[in-house]
C-alpha atoms as a PDB file:
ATOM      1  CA  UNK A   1       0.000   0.000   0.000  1.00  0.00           C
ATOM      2  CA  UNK A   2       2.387   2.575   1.098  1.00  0.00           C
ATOM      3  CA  UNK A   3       4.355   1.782  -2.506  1.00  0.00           C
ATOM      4  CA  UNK A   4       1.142   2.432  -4.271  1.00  0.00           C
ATOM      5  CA  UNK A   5       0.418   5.538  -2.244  1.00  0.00           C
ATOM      6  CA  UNK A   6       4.379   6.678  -3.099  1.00  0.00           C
ATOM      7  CA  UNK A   7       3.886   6.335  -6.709  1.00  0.00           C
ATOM      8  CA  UNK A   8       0.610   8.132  -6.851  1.00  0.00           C
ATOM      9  CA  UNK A   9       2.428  10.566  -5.191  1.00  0.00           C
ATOM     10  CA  UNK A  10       5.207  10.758  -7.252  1.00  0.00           C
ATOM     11  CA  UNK A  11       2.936  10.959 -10.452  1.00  0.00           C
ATOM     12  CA  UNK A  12       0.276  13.804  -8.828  1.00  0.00           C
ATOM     13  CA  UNK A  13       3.313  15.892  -7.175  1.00  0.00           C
ATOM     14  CA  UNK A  14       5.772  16.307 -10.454  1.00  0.00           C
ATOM     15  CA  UNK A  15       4.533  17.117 -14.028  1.00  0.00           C
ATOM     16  CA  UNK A  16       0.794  16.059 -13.073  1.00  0.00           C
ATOM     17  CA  UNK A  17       0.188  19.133 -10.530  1.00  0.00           C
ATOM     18  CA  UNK A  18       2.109  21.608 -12.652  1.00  0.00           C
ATOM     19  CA  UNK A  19       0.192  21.211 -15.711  1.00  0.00           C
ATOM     20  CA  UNK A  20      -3.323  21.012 -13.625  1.00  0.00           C
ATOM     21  CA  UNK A  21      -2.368  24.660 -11.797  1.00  0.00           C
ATOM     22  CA  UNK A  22      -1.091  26.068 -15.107  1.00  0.00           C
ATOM     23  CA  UNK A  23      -4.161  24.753 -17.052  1.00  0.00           C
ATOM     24  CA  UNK A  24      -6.451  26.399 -13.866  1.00  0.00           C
ATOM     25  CA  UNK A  25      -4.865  29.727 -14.102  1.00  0.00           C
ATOM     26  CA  UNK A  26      -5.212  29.902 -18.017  1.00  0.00           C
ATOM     27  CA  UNK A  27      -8.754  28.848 -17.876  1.00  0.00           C
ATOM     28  CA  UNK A  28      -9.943  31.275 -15.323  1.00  0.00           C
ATOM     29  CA  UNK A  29      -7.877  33.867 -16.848  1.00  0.00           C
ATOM     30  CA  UNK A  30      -9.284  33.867 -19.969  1.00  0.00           C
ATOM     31  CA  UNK A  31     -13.178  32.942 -18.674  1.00  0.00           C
ATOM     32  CA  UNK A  32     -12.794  36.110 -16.548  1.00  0.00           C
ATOM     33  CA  UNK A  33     -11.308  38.374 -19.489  1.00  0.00           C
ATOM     34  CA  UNK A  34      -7.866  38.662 -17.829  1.00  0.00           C
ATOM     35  CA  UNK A  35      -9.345  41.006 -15.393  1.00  0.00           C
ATOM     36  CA  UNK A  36      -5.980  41.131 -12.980  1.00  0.00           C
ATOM     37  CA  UNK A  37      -4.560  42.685 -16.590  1.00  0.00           C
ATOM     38  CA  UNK A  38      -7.256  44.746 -17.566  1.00  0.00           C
ATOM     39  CA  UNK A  39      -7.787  46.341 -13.921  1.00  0.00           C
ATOM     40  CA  UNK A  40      -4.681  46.718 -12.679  1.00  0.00           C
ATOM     41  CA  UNK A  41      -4.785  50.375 -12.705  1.00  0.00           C
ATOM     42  CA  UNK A  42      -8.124  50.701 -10.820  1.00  0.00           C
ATOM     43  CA  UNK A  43      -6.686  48.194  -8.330  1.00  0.00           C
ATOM     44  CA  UNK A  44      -4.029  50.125  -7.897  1.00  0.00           C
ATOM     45  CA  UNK A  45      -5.675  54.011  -7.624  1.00  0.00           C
ATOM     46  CA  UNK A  46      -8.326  51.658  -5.090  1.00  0.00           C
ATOM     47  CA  UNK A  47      -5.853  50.747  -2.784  1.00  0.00           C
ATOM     48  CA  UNK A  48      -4.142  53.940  -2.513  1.00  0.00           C
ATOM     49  CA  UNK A  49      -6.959  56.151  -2.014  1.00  0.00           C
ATOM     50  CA  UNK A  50      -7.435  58.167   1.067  1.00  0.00           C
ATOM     51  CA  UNK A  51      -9.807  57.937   4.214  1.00  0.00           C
ATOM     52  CA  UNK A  52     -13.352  60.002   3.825  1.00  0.00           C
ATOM     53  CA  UNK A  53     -13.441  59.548   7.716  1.00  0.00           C
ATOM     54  CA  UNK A  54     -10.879  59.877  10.706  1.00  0.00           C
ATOM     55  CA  UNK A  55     -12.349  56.766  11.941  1.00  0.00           C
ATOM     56  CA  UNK A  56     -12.544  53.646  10.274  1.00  0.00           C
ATOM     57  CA  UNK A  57      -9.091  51.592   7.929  1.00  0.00           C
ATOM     58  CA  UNK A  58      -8.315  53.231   4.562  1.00  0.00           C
ATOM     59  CA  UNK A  59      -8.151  50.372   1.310  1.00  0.00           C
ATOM     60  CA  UNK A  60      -4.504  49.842   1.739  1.00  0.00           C
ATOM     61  CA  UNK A  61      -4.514  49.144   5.601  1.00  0.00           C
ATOM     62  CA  UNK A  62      -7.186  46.540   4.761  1.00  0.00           C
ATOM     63  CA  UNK A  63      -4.905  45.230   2.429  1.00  0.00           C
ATOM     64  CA  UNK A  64      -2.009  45.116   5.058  1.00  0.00           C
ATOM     65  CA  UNK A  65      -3.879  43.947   7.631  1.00  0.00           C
ATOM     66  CA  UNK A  66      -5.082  41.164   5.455  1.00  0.00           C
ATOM     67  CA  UNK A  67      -2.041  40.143   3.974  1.00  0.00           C
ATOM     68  CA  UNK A  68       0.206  39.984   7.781  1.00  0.00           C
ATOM     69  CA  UNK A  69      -2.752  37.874   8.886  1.00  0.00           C
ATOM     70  CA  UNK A  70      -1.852  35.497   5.880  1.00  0.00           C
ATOM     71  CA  UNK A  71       1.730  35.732   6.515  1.00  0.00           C
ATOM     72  CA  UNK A  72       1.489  35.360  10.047  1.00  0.00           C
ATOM     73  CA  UNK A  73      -0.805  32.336   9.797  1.00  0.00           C
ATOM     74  CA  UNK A  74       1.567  30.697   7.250  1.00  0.00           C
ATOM     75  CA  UNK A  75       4.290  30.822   9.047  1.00  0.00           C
ATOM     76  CA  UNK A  76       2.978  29.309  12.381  1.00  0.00           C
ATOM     77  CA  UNK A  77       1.443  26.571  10.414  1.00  0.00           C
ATOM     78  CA  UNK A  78       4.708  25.971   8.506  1.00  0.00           C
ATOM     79  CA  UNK A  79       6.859  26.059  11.388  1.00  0.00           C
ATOM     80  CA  UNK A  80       4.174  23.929  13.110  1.00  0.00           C
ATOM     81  CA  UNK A  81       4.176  21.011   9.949  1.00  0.00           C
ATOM     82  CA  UNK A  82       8.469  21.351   9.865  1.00  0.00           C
ATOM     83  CA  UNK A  83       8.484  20.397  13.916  1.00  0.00           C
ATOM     84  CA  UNK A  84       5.891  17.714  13.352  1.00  0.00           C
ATOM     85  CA  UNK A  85       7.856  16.154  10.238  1.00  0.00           C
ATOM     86  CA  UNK A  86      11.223  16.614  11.013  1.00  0.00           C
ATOM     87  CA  UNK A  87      11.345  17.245  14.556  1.00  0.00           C
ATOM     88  CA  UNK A  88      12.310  20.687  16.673  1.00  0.00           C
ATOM     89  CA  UNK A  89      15.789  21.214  14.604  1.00  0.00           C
ATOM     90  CA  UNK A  90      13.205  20.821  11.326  1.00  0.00           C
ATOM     91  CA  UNK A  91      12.501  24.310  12.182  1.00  0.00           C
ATOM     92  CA  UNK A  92      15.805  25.795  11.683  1.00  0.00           C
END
């Protein structure tokens, strides 16, 4: 079983995966007209536009505060899945 399960492995994790995630990315690309092309701009003049109000979080501190939640969370759970497969030294 665990030979099987290796070989599977070996198949899904090399060219298999590659060409599904390329193949993903061109298909909703082009279904969605290439929209992170087209508004790119507006993205851009979105996230860098200022506060109406003292109070509240302007676009791009959304967008910071967002992304370092991400980050953060990524790197406890990678840290966490290094010490679990390799042990405490995994981690550095």
């Amino acid at each position: 079983m665990t030979e099987l399960i290796s070989k599977f492995d070996d198949i899904l994790y090399t060219w298999c995966l590659i060409y599904l995630l390329a193949g993903a990315g061109i298909f909703f690309s082009v279904r969605t007209g290439f929209v992170q092309i087209r508004l790119f701009g507006e993205s851009l003049k979105c996230m860098f536009e200022k506060k109406q109000t003292e109070k509240g979080v302007s676009s791009f501190q959304a967008l910071m505060i967002a992304t370092a939640s991400r980050v953060g969370t990524g790197n406890m759970a990678g840290v966490a899945t290094a010490i679990v497969a390799g042990g405490p030294g995994a981690a550095f």
